[in-house]
C-alpha atoms as a PDB file:
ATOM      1  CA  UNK A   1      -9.271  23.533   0.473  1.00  0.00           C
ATOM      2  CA  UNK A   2      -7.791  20.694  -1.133  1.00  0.00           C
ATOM      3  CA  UNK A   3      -4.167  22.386  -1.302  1.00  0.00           C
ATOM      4  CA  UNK A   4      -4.479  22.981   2.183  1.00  0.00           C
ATOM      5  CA  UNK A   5      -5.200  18.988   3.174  1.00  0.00           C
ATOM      6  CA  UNK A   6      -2.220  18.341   1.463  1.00  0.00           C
ATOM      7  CA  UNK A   7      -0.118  20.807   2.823  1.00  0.00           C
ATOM      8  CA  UNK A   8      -1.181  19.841   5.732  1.00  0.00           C
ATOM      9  CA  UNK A   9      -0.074  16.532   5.070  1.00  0.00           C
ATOM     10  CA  UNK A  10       3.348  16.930   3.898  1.00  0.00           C
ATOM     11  CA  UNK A  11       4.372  19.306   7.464  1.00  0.00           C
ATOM     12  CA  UNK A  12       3.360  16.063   8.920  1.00  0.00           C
ATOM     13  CA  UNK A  13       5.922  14.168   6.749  1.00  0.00           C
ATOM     14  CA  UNK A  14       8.433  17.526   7.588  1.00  0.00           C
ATOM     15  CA  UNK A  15       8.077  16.692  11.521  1.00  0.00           C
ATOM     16  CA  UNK A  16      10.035  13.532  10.965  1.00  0.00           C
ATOM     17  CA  UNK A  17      13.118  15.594   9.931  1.00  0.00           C
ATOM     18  CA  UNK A  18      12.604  18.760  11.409  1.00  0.00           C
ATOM     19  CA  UNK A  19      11.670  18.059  14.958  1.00  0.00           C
ATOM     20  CA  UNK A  20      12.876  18.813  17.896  1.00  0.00           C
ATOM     21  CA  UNK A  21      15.354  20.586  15.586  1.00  0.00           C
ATOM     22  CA  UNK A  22      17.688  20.335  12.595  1.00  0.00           C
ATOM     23  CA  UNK A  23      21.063  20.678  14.852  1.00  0.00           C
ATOM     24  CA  UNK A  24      22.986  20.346  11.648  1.00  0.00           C
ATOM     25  CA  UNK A  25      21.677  23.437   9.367  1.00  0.00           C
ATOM     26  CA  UNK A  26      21.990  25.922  12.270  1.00  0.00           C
ATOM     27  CA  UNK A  27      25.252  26.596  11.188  1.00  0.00           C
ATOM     28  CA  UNK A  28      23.887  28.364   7.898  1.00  0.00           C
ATOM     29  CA  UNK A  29      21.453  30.139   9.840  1.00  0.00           C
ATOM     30  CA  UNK A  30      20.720  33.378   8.077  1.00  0.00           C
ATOM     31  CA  UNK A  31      22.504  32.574   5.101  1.00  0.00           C
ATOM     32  CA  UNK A  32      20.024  33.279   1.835  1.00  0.00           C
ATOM     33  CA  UNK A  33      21.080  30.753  -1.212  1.00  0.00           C
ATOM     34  CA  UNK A  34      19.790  29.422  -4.309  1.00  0.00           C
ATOM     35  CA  UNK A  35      19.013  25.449  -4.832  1.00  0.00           C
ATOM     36  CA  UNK A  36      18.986  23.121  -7.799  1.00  0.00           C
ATOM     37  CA  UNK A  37      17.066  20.221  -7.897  1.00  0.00           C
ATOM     38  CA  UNK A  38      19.183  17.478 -10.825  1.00  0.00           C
ATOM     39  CA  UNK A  39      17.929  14.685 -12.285  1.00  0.00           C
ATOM     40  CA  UNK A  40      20.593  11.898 -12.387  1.00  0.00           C
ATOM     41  CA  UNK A  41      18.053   9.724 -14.317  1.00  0.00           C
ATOM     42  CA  UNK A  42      15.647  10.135 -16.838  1.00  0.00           C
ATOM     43  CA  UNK A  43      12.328  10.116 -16.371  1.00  0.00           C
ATOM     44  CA  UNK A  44       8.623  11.975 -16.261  1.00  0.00           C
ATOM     45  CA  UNK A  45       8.200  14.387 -13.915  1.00  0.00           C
ATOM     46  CA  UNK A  46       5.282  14.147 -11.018  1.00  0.00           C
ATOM     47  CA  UNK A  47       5.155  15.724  -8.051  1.00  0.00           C
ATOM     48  CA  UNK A  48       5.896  19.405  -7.924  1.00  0.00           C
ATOM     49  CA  UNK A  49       1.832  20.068  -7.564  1.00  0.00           C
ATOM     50  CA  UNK A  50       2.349  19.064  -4.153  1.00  0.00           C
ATOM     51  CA  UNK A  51       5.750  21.013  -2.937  1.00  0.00           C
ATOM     52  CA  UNK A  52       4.801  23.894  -4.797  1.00  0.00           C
ATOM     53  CA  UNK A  53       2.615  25.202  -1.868  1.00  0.00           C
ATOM     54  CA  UNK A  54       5.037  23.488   0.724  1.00  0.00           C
ATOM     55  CA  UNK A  55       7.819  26.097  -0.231  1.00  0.00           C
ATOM     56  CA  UNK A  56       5.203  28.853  -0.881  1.00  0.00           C
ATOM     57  CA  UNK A  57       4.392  28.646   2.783  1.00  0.00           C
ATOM     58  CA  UNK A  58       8.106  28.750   3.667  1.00  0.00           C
ATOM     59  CA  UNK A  59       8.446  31.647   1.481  1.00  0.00           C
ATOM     60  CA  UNK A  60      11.088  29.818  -0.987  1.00  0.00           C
ATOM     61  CA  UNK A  61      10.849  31.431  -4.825  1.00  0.00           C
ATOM     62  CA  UNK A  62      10.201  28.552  -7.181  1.00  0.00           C
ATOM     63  CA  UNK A  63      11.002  27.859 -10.741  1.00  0.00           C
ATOM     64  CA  UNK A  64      11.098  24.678 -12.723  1.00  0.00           C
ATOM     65  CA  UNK A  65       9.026  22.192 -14.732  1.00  0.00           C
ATOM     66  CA  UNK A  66       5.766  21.559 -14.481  1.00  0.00           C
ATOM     67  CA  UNK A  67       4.329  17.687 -14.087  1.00  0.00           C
ATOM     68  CA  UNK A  68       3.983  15.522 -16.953  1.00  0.00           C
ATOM     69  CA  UNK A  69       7.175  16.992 -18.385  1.00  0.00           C
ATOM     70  CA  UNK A  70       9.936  14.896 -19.860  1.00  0.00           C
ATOM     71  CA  UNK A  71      13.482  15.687 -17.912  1.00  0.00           C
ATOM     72  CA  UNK A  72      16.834  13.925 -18.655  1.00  0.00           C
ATOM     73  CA  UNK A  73      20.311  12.810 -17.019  1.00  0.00           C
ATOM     74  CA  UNK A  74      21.598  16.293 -15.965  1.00  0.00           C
ATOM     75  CA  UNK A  75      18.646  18.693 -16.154  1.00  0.00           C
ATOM     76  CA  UNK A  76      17.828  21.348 -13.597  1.00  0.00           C
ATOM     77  CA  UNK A  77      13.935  20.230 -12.868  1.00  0.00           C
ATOM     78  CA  UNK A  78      13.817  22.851 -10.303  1.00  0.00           C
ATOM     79  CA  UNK A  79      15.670  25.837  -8.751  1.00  0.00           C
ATOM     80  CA  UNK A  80      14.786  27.269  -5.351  1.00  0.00           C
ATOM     81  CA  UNK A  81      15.747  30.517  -3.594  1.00  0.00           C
ATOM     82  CA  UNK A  82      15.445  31.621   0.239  1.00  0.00           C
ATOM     83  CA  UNK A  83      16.805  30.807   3.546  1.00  0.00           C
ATOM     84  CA  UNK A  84      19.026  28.319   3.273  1.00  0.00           C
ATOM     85  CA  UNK A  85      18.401  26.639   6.522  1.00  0.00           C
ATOM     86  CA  UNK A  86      14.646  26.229   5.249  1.00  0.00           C
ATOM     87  CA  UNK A  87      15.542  24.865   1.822  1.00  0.00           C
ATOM     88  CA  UNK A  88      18.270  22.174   3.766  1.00  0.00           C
ATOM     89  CA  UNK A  89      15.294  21.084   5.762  1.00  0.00           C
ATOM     90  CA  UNK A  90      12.905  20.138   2.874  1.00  0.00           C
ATOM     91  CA  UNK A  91      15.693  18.715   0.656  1.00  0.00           C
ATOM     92  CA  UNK A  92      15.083  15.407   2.068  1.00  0.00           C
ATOM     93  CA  UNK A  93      11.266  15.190   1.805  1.00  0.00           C
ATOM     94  CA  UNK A  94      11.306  17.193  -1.631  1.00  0.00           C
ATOM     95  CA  UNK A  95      13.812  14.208  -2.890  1.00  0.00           C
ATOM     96  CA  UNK A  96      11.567  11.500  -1.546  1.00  0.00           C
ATOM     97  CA  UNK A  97       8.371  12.337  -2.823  1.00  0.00           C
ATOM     98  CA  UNK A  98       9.809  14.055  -6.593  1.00  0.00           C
ATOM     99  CA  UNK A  99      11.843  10.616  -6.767  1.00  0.00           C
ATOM    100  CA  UNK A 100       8.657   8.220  -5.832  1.00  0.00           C
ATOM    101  CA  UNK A 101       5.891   9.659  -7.747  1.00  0.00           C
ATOM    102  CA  UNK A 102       8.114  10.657 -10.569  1.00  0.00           C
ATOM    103  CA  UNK A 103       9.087   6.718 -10.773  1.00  0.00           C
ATOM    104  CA  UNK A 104       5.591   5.578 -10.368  1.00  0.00           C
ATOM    105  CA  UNK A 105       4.779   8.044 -13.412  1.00  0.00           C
ATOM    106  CA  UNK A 106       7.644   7.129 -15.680  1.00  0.00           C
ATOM    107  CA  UNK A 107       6.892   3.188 -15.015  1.00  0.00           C
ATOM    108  CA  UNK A 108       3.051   4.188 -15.495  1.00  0.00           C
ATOM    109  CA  UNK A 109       3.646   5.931 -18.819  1.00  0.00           C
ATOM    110  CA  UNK A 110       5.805   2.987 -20.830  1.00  0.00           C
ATOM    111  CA  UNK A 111       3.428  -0.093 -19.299  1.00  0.00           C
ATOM    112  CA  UNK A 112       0.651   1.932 -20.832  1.00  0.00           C
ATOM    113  CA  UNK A 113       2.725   3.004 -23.809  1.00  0.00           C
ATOM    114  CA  UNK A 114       3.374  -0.511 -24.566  1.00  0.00           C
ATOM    115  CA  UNK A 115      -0.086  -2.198 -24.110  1.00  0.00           C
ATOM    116  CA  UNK A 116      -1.495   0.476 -26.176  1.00  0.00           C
ATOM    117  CA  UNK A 117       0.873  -0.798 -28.769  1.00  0.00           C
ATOM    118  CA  UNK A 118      -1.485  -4.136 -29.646  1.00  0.00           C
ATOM    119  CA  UNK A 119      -4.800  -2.819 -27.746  1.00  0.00           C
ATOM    120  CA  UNK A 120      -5.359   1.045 -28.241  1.00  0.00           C
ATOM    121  CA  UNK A 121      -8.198   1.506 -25.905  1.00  0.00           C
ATOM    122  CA  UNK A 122      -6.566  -0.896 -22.672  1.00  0.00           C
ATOM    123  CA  UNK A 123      -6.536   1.024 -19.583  1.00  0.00           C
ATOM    124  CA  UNK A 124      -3.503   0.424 -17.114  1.00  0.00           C
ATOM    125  CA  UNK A 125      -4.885   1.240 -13.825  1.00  0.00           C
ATOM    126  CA  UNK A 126      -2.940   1.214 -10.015  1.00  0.00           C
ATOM    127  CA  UNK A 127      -4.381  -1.004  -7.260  1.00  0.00           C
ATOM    128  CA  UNK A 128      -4.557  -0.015  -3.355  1.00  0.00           C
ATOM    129  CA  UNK A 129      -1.084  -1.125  -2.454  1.00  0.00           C
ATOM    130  CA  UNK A 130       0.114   1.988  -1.791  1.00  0.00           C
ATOM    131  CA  UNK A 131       2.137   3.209   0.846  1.00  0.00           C
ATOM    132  CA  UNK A 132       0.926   4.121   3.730  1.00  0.00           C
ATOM    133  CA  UNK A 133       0.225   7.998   4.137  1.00  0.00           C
ATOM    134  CA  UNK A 134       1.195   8.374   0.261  1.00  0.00           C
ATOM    135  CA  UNK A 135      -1.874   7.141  -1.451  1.00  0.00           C
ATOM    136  CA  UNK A 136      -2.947  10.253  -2.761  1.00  0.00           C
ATOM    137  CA  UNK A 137       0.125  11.482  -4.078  1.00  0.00           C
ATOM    138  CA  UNK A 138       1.110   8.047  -5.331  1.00  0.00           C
ATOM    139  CA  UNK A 139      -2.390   7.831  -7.270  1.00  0.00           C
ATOM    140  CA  UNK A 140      -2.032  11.166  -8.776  1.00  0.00           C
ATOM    141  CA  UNK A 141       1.596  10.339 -10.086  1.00  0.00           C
ATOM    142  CA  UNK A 142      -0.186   6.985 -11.563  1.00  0.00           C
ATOM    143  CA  UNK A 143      -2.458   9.352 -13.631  1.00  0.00           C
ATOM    144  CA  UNK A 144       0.459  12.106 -14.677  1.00  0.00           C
ATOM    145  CA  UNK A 145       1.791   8.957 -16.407  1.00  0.00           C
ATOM    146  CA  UNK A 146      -1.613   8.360 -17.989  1.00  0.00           C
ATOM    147  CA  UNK A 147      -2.830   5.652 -16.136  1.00  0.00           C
ATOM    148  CA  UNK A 148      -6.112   4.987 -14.364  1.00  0.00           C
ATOM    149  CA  UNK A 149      -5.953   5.624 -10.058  1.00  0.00           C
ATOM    150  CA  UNK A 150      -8.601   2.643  -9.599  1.00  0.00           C
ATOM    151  CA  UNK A 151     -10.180   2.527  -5.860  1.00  0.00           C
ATOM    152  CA  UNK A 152      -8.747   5.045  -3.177  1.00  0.00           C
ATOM    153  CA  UNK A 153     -10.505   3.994  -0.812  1.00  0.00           C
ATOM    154  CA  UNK A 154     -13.245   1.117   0.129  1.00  0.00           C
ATOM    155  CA  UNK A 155     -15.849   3.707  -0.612  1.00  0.00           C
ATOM    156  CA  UNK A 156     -15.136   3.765  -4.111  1.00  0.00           C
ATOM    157  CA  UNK A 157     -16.952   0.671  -5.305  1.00  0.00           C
ATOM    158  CA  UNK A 158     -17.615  -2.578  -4.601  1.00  0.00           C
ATOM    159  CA  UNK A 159     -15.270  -5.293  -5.297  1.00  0.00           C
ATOM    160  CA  UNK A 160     -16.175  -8.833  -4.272  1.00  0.00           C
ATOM    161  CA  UNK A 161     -12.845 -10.464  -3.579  1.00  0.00           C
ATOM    162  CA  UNK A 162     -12.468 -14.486  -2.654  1.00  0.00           C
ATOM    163  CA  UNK A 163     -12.443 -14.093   0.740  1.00  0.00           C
ATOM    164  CA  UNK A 164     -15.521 -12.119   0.722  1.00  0.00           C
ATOM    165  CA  UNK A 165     -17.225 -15.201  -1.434  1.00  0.00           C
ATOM    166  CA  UNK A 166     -15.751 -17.995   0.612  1.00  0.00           C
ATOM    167  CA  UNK A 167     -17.788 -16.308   3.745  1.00  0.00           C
ATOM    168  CA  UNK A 168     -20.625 -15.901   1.512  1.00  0.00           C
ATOM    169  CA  UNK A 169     -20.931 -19.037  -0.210  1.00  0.00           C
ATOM    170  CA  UNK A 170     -21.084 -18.711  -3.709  1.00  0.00           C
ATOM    171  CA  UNK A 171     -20.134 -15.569  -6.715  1.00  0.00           C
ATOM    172  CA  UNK A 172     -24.106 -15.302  -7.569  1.00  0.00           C
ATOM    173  CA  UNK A 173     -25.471 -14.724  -3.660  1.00  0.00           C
ATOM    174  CA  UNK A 174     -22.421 -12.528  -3.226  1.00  0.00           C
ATOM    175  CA  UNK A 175     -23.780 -10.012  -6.062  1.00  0.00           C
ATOM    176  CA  UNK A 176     -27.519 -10.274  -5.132  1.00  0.00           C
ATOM    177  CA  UNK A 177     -26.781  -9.087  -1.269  1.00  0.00           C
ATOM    178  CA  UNK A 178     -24.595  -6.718  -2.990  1.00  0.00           C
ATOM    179  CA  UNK A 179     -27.578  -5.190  -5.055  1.00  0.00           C
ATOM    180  CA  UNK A 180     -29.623  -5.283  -2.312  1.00  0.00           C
ATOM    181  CA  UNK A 181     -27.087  -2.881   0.142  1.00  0.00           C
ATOM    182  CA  UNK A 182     -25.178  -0.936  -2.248  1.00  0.00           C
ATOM    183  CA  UNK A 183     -26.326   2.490  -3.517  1.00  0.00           C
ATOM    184  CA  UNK A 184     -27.054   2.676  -7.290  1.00  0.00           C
ATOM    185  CA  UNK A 185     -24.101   4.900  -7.313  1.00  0.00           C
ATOM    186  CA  UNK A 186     -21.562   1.926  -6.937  1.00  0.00           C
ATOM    187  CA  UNK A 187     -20.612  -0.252  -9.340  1.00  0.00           C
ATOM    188  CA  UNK A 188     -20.606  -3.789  -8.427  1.00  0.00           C
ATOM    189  CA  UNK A 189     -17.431  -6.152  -9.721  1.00  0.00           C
ATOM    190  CA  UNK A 190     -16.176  -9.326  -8.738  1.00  0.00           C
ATOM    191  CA  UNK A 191     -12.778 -10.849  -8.804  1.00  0.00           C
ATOM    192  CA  UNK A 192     -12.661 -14.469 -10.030  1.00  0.00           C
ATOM    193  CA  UNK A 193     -10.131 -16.948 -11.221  1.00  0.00           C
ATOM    194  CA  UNK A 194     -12.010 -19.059 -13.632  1.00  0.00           C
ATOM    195  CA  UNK A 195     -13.757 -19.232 -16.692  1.00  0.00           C
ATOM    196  CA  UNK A 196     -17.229 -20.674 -14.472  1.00  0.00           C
ATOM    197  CA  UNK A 197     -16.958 -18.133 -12.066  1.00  0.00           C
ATOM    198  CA  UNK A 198     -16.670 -15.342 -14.654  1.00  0.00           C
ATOM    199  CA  UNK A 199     -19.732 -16.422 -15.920  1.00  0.00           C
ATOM    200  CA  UNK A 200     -21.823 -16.775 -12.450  1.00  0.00           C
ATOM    201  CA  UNK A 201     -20.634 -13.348 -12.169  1.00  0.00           C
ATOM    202  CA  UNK A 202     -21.711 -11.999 -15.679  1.00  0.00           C
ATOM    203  CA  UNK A 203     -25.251 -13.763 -15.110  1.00  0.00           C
ATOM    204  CA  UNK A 204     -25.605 -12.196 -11.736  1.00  0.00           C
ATOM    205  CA  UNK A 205     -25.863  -8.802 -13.244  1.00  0.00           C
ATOM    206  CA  UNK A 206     -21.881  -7.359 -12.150  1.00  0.00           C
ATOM    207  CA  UNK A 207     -20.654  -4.848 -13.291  1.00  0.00           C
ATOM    208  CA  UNK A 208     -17.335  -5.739 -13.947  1.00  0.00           C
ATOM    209  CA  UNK A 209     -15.344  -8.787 -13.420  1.00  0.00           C
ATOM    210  CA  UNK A 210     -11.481  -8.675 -12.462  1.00  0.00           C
ATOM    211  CA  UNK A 211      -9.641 -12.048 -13.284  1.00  0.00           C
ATOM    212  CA  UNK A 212      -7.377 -12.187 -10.819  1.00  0.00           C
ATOM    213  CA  UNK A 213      -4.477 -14.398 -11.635  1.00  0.00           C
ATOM    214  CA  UNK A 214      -4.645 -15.822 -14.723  1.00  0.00           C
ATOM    215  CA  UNK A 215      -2.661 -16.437 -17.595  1.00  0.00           C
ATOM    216  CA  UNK A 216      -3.032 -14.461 -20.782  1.00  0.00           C
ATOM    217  CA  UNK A 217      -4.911 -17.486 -22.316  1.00  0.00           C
ATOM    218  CA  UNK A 218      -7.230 -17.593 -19.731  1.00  0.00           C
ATOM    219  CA  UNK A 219      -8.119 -14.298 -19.791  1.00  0.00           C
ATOM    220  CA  UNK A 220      -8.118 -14.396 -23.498  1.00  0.00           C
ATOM    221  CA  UNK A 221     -11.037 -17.080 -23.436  1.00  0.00           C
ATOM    222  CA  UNK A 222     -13.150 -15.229 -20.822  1.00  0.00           C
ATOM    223  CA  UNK A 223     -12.315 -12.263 -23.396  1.00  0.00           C
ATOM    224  CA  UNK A 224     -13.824 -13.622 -26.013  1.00  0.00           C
ATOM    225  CA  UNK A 225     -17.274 -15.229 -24.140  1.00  0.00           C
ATOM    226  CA  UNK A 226     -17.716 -11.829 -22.784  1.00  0.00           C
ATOM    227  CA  UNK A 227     -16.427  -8.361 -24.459  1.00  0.00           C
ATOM    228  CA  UNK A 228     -18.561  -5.767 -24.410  1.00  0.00           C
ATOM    229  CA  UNK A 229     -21.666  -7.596 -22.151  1.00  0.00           C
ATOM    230  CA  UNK A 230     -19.392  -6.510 -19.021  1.00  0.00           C
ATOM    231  CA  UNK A 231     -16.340  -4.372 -18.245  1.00  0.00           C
ATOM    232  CA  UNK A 232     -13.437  -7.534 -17.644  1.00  0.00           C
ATOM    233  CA  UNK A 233     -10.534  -6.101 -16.000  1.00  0.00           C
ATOM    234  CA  UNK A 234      -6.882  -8.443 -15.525  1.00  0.00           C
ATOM    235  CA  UNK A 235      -5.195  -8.339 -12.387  1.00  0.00           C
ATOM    236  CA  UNK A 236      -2.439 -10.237 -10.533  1.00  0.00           C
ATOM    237  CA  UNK A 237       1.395 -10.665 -11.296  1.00  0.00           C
ATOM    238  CA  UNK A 238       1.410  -8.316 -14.679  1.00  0.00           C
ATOM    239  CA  UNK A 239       4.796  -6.459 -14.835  1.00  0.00           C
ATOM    240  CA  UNK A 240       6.244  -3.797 -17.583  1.00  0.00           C
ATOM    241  CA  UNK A 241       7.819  -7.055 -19.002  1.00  0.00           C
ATOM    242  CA  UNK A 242       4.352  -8.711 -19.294  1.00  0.00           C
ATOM    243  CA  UNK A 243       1.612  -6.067 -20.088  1.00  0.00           C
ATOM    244  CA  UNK A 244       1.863  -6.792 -23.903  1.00  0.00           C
ATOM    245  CA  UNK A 245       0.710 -10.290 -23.429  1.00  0.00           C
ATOM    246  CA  UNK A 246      -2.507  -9.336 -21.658  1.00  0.00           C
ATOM    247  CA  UNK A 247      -3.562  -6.365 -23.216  1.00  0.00           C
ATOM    248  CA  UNK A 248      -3.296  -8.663 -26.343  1.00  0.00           C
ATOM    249  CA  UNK A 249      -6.161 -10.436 -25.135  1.00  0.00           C
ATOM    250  CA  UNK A 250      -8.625  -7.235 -25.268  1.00  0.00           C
ATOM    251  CA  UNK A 251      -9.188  -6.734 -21.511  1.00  0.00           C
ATOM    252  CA  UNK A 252     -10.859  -3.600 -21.280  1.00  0.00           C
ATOM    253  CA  UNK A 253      -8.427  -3.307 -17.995  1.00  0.00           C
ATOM    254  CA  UNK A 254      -5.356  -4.201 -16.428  1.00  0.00           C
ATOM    255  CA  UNK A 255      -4.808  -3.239 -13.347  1.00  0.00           C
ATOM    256  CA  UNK A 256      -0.983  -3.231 -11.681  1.00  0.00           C
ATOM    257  CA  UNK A 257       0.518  -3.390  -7.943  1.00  0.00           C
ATOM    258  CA  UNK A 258       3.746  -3.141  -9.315  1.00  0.00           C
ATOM    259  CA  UNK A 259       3.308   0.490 -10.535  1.00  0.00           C
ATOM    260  CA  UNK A 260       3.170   1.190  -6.329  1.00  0.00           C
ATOM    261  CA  UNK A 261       4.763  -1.469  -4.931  1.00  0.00           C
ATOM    262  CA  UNK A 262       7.868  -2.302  -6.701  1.00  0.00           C
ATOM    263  CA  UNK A 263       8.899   0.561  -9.150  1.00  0.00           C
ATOM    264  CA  UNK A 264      12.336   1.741  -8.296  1.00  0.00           C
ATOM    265  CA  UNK A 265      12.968   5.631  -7.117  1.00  0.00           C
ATOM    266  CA  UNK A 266      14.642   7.534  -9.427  1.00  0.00           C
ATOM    267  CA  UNK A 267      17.647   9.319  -9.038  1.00  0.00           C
ATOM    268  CA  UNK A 268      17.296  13.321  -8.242  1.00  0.00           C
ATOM    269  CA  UNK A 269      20.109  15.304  -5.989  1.00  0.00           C
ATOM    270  CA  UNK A 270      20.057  18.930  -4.361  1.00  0.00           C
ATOM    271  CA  UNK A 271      22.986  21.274  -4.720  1.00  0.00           C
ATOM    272  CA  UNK A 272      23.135  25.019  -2.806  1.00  0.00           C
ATOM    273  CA  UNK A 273      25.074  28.041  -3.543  1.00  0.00           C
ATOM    274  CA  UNK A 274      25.176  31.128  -1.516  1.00  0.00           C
ATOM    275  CA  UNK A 275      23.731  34.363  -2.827  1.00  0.00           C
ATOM    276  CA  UNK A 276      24.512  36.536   0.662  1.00  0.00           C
END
């Protein structure tokens, strides 16, 4: 059921190409040819769950790596044979999405690489700034690079920002009317940017406390008050060039926009030959 959400999903994304027709590619029509998806970067590979069914439903033969592999400057990651005025018409969207996610899961894999150089049990997690329509495929390409997804949605938990306690009045109210509404499913955490409101939060039973903002020192004093009475997750402004210095501090979690919101595609290219 799941594959067929997605699929569903991605013939959406095909309509923006495809429709009301690909004027260009009727000029190979009937032509039958093979395809070669080359990396012209290096990187981790993330993606190919998704197109897999795509160009089983087009009836395109598929070979190639698997996610979570390892692929260099020059390597084949995938080869592709059918009609060629099919294959033409996904090249664009099979580009876009291998050359995202497999970014977001190559930028995933060395921030968590090198936290887990000072703190071996740090997770790296994504946030929710995603792009729009890609969340799911963006989230999954966060956890082929051996990161945490975090929320998907507002259902996931509850998360007590400052805007939420500036309407509320105060971090400890915020958590009771929590308690009393939330389903004993849901974890409760709350996102603070001091060392007092950390500890209104701890008192107030949460769950978990994200310090949004801070500097490593900050966090590394709110560290050491409160390590292992409550998860303490670090958010806000932490970078590849940066992650060392906060999961030095023994945050349990650090979570990262930038794995969505900034990482730079990597470089992939389609070439075709005829076979008849």
């Amino acid at each position: 059921m799941i594959e067929k959400l997605v699929l569903n999903k991605l013939l959406q994304f095909l309509e923006e190409d495809v429709l009301p027709e690909d004027v260009t590619s009727k000029i190979v029509r009937g032509i039958k040819c093979k395809a070669y998806i080359k990396a012209k970067d290096e990187g981790l590979l993330a993606g190919v769950k998704f197109l897999r069914p795509l160009y089983e439903y087009f009836n395109i033969k598929f070979e190639g790596m698997d996610d979570g592999s390892l692929f260099r400057k020059g390597d084949i990651i995938i080869t592709l044979e059918g009609d060629a005025e099919t294959i033409l018409a996904i090249e664009r969207l099979s580009l876009n999405l291998l050359s995202r996610l497999s970014a977001i899961a190559t930028t995933t894999k060395k921030m968590v690489e090198s936290a887990r150089e000072v703190n071996p049990n740090v997770i790296i997690a994504g946030t929710r700034k995603t792009t729009p329509g890609l969340r799911i495929f963006e989230k999954y390409a966060i956890e082929i690079g051996g990161g945490d997804p975090h929320r998907y949605n507002l259902s996931d938990m509850v998360l007590i920002k400052d805007n939420h306690i500036s309407l509320i009045g105060s971090v400890r109210e915020a958590v009771t009317l929590a308690k009393k509404i939330t389903s004993f499913t849901k974890k409760i955490e709350v996102e603070v940017s001091d060392l007092k409101s950390a500890l209104e939060a701890y008192e107030a039973g949460a769950d978990a406390i994200l310090l949004d903002n801070m500097s490593p020192k900050e966090v590394e004093e709110i560290v050491s008050l409160l390590k292992d009475k409550v998860i303490l997750e670090a958010s806000g402004r932490i970078t590849p060039e940066n992650v060392k210095d906060y999961a030095k501090t023994g945050v349990d979690i650090i979570s990262s926009g930038y794995l969505t919101h900034s990482v730079k595609a990597l470089d992939l290219s389609l070439d075709v030959e005829r076979i008849s």
